[in-house]
N, C-alpha and C. Protein backbone atom coordinates (compact mmCIF):
# COMPACT_ATOMS: atom_id res chain seq x y z
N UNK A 1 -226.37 131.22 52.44
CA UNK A 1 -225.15 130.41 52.31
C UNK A 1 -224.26 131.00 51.23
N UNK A 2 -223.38 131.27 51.59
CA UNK A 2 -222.15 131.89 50.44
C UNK A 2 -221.54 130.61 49.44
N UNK A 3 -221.43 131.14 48.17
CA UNK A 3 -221.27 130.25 47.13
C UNK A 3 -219.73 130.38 47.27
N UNK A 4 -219.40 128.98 46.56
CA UNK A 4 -217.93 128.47 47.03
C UNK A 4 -217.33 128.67 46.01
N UNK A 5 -216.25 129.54 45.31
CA UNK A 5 -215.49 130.26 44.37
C UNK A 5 -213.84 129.59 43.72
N UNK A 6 -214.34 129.05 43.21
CA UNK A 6 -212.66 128.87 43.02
C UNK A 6 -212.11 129.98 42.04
N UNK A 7 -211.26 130.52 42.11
CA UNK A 7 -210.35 130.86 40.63
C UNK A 7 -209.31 130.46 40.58
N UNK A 8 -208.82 130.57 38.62
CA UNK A 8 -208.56 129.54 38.25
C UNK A 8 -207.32 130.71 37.79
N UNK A 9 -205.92 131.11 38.52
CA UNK A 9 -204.67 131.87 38.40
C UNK A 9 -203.48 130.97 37.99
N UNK A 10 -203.64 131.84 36.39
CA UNK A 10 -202.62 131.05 35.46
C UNK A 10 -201.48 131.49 36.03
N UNK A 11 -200.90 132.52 36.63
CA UNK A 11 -199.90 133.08 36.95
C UNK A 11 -200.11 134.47 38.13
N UNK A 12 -199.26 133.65 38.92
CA UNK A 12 -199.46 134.07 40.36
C UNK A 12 -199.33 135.97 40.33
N UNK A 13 -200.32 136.85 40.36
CA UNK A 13 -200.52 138.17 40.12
C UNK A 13 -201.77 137.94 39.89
N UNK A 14 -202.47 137.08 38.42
CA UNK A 14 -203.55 137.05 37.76
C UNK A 14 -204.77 137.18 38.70
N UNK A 15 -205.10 136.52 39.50
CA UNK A 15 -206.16 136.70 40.82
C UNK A 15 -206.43 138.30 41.17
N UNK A 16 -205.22 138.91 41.44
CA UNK A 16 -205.35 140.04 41.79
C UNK A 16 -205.81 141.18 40.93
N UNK A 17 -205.35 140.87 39.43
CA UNK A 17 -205.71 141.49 38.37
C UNK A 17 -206.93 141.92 37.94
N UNK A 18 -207.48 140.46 38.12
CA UNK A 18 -209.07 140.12 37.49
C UNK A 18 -209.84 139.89 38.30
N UNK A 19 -209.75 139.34 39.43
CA UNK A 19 -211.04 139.36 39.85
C UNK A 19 -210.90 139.31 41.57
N UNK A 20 -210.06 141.08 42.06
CA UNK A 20 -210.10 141.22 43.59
C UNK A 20 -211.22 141.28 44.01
N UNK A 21 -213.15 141.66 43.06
CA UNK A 21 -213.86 142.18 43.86
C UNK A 21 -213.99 140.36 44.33
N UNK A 22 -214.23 139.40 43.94
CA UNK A 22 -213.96 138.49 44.40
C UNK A 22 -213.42 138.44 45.84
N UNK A 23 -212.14 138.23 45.76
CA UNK A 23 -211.31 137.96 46.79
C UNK A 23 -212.05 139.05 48.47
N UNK A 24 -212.99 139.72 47.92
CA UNK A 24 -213.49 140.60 49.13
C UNK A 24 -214.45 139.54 49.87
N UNK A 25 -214.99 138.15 49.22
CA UNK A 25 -216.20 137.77 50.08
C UNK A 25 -215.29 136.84 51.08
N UNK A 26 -216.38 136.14 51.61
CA UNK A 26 -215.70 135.49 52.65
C UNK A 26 -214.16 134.57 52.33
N UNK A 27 -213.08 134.41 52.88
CA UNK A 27 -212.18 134.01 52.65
C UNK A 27 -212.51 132.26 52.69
N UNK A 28 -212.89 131.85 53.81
CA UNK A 28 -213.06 130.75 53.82
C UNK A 28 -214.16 129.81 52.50
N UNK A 29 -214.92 130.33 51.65
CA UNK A 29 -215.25 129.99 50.77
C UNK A 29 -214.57 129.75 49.31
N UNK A 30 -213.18 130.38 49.43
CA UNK A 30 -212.77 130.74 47.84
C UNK A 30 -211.40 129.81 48.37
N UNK A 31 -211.23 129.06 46.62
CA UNK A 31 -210.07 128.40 46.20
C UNK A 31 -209.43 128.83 45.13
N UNK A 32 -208.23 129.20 45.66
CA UNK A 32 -207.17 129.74 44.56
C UNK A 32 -206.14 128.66 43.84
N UNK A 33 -207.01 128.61 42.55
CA UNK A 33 -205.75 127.26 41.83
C UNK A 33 -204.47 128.09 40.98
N UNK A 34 -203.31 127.98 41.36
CA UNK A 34 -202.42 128.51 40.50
C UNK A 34 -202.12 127.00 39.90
N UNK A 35 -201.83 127.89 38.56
CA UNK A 35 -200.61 126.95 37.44
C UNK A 35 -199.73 126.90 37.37
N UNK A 36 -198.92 128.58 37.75
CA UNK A 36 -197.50 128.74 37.76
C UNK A 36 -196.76 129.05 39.40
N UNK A 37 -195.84 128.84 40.17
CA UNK A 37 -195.42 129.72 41.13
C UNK A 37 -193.78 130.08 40.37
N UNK A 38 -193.42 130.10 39.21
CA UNK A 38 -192.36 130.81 39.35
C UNK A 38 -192.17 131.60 37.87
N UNK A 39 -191.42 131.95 37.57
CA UNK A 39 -191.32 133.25 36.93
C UNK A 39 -190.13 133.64 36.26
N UNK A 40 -190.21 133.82 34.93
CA UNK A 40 -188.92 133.74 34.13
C UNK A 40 -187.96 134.93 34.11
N UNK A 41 -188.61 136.04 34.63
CA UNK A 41 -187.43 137.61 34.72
C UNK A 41 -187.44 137.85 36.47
N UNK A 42 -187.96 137.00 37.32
CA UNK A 42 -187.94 136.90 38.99
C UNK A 42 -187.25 135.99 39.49
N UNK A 43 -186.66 136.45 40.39
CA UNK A 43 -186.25 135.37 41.45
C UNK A 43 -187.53 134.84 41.80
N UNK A 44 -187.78 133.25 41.56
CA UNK A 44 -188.62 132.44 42.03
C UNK A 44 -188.82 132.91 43.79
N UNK A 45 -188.13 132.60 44.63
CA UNK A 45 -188.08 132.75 46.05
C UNK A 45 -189.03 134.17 46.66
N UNK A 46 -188.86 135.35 45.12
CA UNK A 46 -189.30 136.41 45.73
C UNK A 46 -190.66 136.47 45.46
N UNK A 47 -191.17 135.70 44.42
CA UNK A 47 -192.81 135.91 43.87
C UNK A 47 -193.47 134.95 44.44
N UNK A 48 -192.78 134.23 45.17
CA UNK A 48 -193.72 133.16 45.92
C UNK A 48 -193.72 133.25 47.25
N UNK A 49 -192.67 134.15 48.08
CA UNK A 49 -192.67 135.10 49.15
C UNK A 49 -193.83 136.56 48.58
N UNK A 50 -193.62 137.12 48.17
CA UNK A 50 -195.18 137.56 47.44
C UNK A 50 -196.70 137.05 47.64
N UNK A 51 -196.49 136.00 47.66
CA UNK A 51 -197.48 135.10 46.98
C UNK A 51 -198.14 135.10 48.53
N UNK A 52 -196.89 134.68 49.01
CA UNK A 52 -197.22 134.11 50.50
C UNK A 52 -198.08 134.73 51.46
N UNK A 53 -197.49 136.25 50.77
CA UNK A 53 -198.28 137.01 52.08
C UNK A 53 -199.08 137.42 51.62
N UNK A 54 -199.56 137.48 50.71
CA UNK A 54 -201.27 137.85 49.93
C UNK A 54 -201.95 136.62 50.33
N UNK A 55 -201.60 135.35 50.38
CA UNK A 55 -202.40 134.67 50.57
C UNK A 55 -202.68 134.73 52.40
N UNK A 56 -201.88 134.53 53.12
CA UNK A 56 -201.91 135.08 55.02
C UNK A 56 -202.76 136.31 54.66
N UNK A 57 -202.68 137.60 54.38
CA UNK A 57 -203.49 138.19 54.29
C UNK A 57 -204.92 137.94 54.05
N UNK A 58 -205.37 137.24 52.94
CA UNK A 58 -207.21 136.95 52.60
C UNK A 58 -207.26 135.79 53.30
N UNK A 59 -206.19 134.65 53.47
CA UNK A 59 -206.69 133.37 54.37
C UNK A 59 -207.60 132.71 53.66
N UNK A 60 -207.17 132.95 52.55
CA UNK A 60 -208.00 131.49 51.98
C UNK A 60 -207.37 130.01 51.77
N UNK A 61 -208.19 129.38 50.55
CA UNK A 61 -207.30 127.98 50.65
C UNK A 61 -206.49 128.05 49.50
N UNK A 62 -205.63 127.40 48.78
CA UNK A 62 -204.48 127.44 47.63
C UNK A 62 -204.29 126.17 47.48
N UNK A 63 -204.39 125.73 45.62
CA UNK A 63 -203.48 124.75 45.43
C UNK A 63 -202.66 124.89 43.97
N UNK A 64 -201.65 124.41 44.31
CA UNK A 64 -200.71 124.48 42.95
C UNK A 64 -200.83 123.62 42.54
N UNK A 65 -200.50 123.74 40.80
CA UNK A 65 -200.33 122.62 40.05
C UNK A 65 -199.00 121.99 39.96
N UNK A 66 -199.71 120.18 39.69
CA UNK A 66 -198.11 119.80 39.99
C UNK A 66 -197.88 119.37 38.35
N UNK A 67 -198.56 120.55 37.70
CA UNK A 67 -198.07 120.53 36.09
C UNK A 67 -197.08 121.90 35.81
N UNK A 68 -195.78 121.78 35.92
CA UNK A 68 -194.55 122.67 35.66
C UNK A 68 -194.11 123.14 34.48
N UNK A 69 -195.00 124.37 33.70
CA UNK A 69 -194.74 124.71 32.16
C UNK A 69 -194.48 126.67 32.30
N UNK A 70 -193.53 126.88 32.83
CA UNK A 70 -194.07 128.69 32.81
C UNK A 70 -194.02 128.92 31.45
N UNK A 71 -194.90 129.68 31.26
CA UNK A 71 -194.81 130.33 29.80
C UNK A 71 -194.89 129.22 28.57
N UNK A 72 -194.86 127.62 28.86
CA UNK A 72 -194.97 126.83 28.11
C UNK A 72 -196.43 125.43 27.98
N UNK A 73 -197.53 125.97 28.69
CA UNK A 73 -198.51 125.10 29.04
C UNK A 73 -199.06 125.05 27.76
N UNK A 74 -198.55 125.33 26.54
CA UNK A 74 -199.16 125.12 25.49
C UNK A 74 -198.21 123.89 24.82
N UNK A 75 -197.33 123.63 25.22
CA UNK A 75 -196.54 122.20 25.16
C UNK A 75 -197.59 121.35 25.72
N UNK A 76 -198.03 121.10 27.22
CA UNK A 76 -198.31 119.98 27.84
C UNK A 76 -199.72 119.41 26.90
N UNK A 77 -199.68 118.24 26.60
CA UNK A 77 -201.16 117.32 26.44
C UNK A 77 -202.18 117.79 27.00
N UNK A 78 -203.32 118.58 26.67
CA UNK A 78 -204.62 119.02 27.38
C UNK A 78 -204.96 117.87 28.13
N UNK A 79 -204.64 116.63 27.82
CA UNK A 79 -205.72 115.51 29.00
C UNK A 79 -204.74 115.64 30.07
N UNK A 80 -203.84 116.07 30.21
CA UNK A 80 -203.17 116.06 31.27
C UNK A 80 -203.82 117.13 32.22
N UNK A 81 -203.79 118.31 31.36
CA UNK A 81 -204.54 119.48 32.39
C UNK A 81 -206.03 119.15 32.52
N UNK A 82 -206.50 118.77 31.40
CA UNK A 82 -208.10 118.52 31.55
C UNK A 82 -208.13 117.38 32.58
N UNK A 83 -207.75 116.38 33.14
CA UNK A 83 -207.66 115.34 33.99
C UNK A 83 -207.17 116.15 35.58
N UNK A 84 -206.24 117.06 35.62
CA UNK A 84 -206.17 117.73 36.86
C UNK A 84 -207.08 118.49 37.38
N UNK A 85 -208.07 119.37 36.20
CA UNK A 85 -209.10 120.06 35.92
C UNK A 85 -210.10 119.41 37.32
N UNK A 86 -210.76 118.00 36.01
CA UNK A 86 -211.44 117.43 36.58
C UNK A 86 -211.17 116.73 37.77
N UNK A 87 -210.19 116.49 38.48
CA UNK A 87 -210.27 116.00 40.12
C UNK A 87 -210.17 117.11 41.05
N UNK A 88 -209.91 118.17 40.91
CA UNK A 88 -210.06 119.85 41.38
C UNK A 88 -211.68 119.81 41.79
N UNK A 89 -212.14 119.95 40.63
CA UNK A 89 -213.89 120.57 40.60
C UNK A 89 -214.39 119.36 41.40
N UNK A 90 -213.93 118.25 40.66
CA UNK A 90 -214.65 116.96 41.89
C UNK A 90 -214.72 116.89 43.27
N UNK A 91 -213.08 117.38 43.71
CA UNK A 91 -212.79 117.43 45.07
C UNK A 91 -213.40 118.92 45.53
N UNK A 92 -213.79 119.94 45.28
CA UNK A 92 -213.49 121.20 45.57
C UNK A 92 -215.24 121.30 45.54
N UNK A 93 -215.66 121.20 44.03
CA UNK A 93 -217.11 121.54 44.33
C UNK A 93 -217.57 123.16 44.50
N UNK A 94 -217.06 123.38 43.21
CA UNK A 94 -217.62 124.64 43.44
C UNK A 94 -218.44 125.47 42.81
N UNK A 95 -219.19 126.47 43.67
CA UNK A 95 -220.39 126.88 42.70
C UNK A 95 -219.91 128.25 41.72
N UNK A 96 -219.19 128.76 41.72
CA UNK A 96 -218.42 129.48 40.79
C UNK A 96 -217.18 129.44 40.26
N UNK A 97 -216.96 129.40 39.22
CA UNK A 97 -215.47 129.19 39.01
C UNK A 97 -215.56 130.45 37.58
N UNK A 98 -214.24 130.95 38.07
CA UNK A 98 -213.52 132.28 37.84
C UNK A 98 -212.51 131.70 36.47
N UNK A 99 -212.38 131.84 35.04
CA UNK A 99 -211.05 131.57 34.54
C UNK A 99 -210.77 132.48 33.49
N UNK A 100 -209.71 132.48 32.71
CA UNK A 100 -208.85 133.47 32.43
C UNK A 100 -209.45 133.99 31.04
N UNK A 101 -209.58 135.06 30.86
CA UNK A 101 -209.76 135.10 29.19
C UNK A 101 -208.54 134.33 28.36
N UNK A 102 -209.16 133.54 27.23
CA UNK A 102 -207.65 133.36 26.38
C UNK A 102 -207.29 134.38 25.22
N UNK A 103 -206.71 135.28 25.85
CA UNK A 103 -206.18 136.44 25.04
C UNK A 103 -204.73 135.91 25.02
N UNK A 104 -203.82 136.93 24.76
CA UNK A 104 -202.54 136.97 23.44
C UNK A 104 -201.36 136.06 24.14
N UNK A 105 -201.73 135.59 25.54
CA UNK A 105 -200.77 134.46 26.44
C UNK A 105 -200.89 132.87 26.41
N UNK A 106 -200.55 132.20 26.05
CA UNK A 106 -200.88 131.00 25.61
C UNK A 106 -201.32 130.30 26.42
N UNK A 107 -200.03 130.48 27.92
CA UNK A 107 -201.16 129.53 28.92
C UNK A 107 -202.00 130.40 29.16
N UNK A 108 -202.99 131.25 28.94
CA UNK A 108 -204.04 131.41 29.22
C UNK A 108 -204.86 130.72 28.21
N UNK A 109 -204.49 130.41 26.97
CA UNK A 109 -205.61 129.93 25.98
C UNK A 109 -205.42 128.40 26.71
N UNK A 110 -204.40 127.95 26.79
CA UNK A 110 -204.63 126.37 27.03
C UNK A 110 -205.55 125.85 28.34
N UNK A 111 -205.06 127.02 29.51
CA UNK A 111 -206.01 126.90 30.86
C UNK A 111 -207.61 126.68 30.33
N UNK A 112 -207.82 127.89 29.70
CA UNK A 112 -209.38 128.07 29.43
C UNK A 112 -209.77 126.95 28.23
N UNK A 113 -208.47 126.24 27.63
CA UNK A 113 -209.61 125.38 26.75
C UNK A 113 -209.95 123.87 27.00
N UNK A 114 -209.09 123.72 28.30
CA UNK A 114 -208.67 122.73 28.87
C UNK A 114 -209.86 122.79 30.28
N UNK A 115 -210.10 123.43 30.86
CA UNK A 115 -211.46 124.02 31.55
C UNK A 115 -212.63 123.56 30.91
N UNK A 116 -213.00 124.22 29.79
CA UNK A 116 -214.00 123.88 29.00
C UNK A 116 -214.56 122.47 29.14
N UNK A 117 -213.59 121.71 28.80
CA UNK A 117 -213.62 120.36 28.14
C UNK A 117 -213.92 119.50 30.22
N UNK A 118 -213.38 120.33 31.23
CA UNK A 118 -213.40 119.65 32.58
C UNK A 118 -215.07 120.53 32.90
N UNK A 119 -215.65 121.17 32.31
CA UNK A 119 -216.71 121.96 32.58
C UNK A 119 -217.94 121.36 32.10
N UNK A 120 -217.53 120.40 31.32
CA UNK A 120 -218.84 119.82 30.37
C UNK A 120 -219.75 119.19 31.41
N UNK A 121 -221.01 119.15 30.84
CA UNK A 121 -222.39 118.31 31.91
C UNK A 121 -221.42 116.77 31.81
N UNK A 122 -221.59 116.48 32.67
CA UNK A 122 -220.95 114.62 32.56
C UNK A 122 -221.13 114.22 34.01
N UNK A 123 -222.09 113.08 34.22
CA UNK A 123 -222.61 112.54 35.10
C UNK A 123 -221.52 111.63 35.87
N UNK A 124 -220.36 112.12 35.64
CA UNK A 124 -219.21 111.86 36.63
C UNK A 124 -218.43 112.75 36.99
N UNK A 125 -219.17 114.35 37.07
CA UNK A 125 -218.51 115.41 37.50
C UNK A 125 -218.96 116.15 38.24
N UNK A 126 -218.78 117.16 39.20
CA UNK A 126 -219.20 118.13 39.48
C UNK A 126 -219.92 118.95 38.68
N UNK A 127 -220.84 119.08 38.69
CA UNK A 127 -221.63 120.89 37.73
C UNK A 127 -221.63 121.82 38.63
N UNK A 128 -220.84 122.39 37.85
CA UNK A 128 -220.63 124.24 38.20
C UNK A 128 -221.12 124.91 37.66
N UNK A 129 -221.97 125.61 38.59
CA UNK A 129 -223.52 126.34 37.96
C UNK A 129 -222.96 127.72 37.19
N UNK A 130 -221.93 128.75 37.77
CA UNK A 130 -221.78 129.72 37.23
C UNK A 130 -220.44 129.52 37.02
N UNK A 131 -220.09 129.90 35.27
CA UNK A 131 -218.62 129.67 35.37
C UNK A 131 -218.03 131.73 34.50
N UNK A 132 -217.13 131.90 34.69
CA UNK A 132 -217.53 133.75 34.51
C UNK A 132 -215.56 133.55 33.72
N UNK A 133 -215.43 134.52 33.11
CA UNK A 133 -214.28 134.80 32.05
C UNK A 133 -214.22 136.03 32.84
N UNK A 134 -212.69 136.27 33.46
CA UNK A 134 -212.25 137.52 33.93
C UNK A 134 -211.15 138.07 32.52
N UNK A 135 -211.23 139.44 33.01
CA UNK A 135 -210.53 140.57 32.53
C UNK A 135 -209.04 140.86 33.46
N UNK A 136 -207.84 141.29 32.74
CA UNK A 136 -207.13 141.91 33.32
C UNK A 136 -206.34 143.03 32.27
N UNK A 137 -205.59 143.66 32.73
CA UNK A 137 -204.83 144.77 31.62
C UNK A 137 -204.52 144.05 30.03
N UNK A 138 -204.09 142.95 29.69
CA UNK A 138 -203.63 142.45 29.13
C UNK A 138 -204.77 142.29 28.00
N UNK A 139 -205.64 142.00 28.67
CA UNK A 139 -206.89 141.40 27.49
C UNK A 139 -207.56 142.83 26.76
N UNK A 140 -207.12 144.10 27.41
CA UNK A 140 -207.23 145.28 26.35
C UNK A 140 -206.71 145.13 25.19
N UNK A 141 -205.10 144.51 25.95
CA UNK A 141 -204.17 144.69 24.22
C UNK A 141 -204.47 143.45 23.89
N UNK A 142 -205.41 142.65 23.56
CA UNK A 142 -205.59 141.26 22.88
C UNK A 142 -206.35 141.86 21.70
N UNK A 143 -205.46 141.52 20.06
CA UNK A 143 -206.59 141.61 18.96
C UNK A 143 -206.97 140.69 18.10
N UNK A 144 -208.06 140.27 18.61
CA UNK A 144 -208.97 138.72 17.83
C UNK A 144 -210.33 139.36 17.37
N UNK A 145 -210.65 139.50 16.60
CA UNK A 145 -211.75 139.83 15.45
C UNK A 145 -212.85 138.86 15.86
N UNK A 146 -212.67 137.37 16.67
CA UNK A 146 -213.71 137.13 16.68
C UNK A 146 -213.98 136.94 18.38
N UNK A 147 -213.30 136.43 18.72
CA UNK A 147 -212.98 135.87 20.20
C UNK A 147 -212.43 137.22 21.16
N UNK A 148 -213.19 138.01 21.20
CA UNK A 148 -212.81 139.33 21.94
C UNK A 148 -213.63 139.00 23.23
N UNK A 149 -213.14 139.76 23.88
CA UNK A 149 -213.50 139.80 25.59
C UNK A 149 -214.98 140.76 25.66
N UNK A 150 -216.40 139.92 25.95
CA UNK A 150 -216.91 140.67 25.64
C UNK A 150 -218.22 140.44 27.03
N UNK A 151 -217.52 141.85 27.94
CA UNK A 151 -218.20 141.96 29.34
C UNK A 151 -219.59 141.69 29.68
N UNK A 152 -220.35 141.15 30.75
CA UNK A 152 -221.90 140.86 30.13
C UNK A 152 -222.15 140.93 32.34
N UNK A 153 -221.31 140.89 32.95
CA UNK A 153 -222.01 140.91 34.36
C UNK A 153 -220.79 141.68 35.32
N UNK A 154 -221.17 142.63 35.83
CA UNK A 154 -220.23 143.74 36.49
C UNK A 154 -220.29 143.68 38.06
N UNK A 155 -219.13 143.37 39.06
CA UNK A 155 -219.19 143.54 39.95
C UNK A 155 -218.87 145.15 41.06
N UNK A 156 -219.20 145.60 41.43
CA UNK A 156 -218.50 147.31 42.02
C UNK A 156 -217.24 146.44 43.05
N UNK A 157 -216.85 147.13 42.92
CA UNK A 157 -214.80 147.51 43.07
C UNK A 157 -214.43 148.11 43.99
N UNK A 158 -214.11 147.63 45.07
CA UNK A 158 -213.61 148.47 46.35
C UNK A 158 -212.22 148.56 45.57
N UNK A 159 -211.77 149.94 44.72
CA UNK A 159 -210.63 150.20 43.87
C UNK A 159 -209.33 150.62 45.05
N UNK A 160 -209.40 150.62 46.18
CA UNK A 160 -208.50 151.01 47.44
C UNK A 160 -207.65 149.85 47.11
N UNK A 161 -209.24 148.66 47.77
CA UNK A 161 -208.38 147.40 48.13
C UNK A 161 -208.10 146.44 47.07
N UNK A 162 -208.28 146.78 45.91
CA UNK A 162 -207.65 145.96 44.73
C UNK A 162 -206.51 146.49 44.30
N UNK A 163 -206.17 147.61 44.73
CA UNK A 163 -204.55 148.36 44.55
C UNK A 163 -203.61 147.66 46.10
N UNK A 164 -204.26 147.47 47.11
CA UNK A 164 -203.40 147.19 47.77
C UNK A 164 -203.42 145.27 47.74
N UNK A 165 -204.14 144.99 47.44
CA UNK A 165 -204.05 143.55 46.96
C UNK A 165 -202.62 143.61 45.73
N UNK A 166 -202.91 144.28 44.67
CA UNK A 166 -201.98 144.44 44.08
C UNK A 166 -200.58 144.49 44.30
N UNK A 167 -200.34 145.20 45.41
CA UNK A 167 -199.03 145.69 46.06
C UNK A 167 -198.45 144.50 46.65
N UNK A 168 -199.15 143.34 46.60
CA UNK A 168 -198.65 142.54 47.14
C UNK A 168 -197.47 142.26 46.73
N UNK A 169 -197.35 142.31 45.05
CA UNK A 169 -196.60 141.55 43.81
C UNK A 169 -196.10 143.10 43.67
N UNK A 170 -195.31 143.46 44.13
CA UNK A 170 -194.47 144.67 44.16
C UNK A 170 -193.46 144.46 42.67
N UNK A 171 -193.25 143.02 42.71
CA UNK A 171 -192.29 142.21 41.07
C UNK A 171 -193.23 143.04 40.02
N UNK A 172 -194.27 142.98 39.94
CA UNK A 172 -195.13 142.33 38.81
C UNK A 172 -195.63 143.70 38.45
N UNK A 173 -195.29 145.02 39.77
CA UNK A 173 -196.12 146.54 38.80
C UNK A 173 -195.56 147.12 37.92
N UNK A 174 -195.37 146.45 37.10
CA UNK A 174 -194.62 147.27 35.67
C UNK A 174 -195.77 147.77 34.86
N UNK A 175 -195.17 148.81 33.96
CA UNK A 175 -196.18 149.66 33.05
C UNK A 175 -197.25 149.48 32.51
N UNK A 176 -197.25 148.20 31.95
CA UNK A 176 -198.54 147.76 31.38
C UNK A 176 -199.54 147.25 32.09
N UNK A 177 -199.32 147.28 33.42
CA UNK A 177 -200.08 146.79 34.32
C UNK A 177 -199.83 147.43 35.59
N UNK A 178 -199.43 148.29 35.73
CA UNK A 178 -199.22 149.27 37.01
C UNK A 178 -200.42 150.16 37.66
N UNK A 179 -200.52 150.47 38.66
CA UNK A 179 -201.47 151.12 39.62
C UNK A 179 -202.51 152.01 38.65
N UNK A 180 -201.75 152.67 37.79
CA UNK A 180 -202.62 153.39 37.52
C UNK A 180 -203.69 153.08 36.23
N UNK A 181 -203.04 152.11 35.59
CA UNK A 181 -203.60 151.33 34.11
C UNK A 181 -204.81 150.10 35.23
N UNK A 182 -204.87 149.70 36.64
CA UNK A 182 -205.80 149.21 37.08
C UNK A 182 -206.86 149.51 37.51
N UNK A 183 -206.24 151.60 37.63
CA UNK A 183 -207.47 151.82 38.32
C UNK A 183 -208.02 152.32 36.81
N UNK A 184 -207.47 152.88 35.80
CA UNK A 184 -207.99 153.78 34.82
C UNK A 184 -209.43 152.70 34.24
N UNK A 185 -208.89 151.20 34.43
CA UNK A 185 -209.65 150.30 33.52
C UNK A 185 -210.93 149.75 34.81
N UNK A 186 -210.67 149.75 35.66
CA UNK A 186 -211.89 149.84 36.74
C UNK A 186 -212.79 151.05 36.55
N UNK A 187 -212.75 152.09 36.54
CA UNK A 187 -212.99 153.30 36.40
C UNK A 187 -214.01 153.09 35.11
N UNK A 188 -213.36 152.79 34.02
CA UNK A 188 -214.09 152.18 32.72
C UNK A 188 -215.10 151.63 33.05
N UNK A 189 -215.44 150.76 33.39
CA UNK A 189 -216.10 149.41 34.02
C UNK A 189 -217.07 150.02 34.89
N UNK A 190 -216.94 150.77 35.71
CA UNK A 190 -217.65 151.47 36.49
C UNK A 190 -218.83 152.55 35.89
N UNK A 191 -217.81 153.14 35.11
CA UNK A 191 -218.94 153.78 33.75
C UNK A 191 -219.76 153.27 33.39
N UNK A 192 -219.28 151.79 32.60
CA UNK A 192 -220.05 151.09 32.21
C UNK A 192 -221.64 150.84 32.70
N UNK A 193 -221.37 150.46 33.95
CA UNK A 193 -222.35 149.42 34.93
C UNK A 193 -222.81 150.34 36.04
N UNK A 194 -222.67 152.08 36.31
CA UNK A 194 -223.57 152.63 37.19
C UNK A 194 -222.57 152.92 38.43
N UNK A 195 -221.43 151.89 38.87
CA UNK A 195 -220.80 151.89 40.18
C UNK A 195 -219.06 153.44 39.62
N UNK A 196 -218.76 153.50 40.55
CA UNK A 196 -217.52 154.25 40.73
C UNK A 196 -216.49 153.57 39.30
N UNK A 197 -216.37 152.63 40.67
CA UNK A 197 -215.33 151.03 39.64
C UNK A 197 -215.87 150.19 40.03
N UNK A 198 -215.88 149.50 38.84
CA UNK A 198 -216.48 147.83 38.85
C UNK A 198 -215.02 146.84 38.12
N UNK A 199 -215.32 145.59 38.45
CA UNK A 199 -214.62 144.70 37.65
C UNK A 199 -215.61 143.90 36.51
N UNK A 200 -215.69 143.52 34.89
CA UNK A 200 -216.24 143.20 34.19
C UNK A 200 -216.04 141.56 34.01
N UNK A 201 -216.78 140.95 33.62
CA UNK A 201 -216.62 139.36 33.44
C UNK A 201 -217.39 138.85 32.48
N UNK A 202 -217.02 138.36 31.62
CA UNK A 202 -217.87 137.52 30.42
C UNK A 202 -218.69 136.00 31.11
N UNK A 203 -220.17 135.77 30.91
CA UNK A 203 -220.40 134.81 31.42
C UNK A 203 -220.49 133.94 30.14
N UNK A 204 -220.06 132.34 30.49
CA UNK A 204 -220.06 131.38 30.02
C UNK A 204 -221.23 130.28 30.19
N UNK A 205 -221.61 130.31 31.66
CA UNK A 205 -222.75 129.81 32.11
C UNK A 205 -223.17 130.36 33.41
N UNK A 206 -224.68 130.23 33.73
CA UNK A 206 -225.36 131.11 34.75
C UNK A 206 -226.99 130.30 35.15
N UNK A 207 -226.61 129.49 36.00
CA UNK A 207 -227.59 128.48 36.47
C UNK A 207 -227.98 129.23 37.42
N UNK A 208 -229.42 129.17 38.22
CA UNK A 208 -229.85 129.93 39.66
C UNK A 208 -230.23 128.37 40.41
């Protein structure tokens, strides 16, 4: 039986970034939660036409949040997100959940600390047995002395189809995150762990 995946995409690209080997298993098992669909240097219309056809492509399921902060989810009240959190995992039920490192982007720190708190054992929730911290370009340039991104379970990388997953967001390949800074850091990863390219993930929890 294939385990049921959500990830947890602070900003519509992020999925593709961090964790395509993901997006390779069965489609019908994985839930893609975005936070953001629009975008402060994009035409909204074009990153969510983007969006659109990456998602027709893998055919999975999608839900957006109907919490509206780009670039500002560090404004909103955590019980607000921690309360959306928790009726997600309730309704959804899933045995992995995917979320963001909180490196140098804020809604990424607020997603992941707001998670946490919807992740706890509580006998009015879902338990989600494996919960995993993805990597993307960004969390290289993150510098925290204590809270660093620190890889512990490696998946191998069909590196083809995580570039053309990529291509989806044709907006979003700029330099610091462009074709070749995805494959150089897969490539890394791959070193790491024995495979070609791998993608790296910090685990948080790991129930069998």
């Amino acid at each position: 039986m294939l385990n049921k995946i959500l990830v947890v995409s602070t900003h519509m690209d992020d999925e593709v970034l961090s964790c395509a080997s993901f997006l390779e298993k069965d489609p019908g098992s994985i839930v893609i939660f975005y936070h953001n669909n629009e975008h402060p240097l994009f035409d909204d219309n074009v990153i969510q036409q983007e969006n659109r056809d990456l998602i027709s492509f893998l055919g999975c399921k999608t839900i957006i949040s109907s919490i509206r902060a780009e670039n500002k989810l560090d404004t909103i009240p955590q019980v607000d997100i921690i309360s959306e959190y928790e009726d997600i995992i309730c309704e959804e039920k899933p045995d992995i959940i995917i979320l963001p490192f909180p490196s140098y982007n804020q809604d990424h720190r607020s997603i992941y600390e707001a998670a946490l708190t919807a992740l706890r054992p509580h006998d009015k929730m879902h338990f989600v047995k494996k919960v995993l911290l993805s990597e993307q370009p960004e969390t290289f340039g993150t510098l925290r002395k204590i809270d660093f991104f620190k890889p512990n379970y490696f998946q191998k990388l069909d590196i083809e189809r995580k570039i053309k997953l990529n291509k989806f967001y044709k907006t979003q390949l700029r330099e610091h995150r462009s074709l070749d800074t995805i494959r150089s850091i897969a490539k890394v990863r791959g070193n790491q762990s024995g495979y070609e390219y791998a993608e790296a993930f910090e685990v948080l929890r790991w129930v069998e």
